[in-house]
Each structure stands twice: as C-alpha cells, then as structure tokens.
Protein backbone atom coordinates (compact mmCIF):
# COMPACT_ATOMS: atom_id res chain seq x y z
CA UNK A 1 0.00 0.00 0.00
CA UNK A 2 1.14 3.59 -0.64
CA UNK A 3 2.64 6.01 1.83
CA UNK A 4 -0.07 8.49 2.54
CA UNK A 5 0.98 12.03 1.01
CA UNK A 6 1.18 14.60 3.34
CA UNK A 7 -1.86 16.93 4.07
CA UNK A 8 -0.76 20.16 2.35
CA UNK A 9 -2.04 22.75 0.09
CA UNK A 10 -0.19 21.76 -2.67
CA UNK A 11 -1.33 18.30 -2.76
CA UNK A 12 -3.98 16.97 -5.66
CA UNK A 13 -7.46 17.16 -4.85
CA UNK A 14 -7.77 13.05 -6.49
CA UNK A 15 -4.93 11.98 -4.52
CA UNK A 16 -6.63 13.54 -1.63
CA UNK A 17 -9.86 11.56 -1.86
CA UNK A 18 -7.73 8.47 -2.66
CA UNK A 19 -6.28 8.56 1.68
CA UNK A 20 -7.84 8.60 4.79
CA UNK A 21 -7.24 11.47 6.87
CA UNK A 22 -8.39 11.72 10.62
CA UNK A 23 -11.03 14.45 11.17
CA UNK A 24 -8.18 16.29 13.53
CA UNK A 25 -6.17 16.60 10.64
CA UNK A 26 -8.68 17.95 8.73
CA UNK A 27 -9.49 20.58 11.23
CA UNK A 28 -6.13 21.51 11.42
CA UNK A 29 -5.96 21.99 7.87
CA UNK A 30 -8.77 24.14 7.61
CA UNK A 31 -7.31 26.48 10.54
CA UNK A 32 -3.98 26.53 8.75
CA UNK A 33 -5.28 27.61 5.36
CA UNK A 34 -7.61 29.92 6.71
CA UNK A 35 -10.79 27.94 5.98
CA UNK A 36 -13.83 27.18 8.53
CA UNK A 37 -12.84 24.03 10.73
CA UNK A 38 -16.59 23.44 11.62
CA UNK A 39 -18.41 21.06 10.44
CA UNK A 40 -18.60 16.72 9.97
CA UNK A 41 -15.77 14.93 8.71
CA UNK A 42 -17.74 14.90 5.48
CA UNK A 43 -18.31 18.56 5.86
CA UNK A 44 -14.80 18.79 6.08
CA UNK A 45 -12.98 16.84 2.99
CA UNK A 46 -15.81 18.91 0.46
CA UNK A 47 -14.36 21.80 1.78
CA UNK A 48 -10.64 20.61 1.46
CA UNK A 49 -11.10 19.15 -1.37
CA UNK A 50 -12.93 22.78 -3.15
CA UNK A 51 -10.35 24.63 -1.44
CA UNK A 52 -7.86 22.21 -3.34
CA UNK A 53 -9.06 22.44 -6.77
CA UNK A 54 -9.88 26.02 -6.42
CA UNK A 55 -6.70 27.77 -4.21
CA UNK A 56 -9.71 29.54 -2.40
CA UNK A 57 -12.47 28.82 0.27
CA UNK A 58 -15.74 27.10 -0.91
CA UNK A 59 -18.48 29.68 -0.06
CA UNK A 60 -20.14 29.81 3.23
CA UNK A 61 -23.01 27.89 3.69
CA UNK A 62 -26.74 29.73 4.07
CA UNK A 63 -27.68 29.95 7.46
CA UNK A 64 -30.14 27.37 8.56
C-alpha cells in the first residue's frame, strides 16, 4: 500500500480523496489555510477538497 501524502495545500485534490485522513487533521488543515474548521468529517474533505481544486475557500453555507 502507498505512503499516505502529506496533508498540504499543494497536494492533488484526487490523490486527496484516494487517503484517509483523521477528522483532527482535517481541522487543522482548515485552521492553517484559513478555511472554517466546523463542520462533519464529510463537511470537512468537500471543503478541502474545493479549497484544493480552487486555491480559495468554498463559499459559506446559508444559514439554517
């Protein structure tokens, strides 16, 4: 099995998808980038994962 790449913002947003990540790392992430670290681990990897294939934050969410 592969090494798991590194959580970073350079990484492939396919190549993300492809590992698991832990939902701490995810949070981290998301504080280090800039990006809202609320949310479900699902939550989390769609924003990641936007943020990845755009270089900028998915748009907020409408309030409920």
């Amino acid at each position: 099995m592969a090494d798991r790449p590194q959580l970073s913002k350079n990484l492939d947003p396919n190549t993300f998808r492809n590992f698991y990540y832990l939902k701490e790392e995810l949070v981290a992430f998301c504080k280090k980038q800039g990006l809202p670290a609320g949310g479900g681990k699902l939550e989390l990897t769609e924003r990641i994962a936007c943020y990845l294939s755009t270089g900028e934050a998915p748009p907020a969410p409408a309030p409920a």
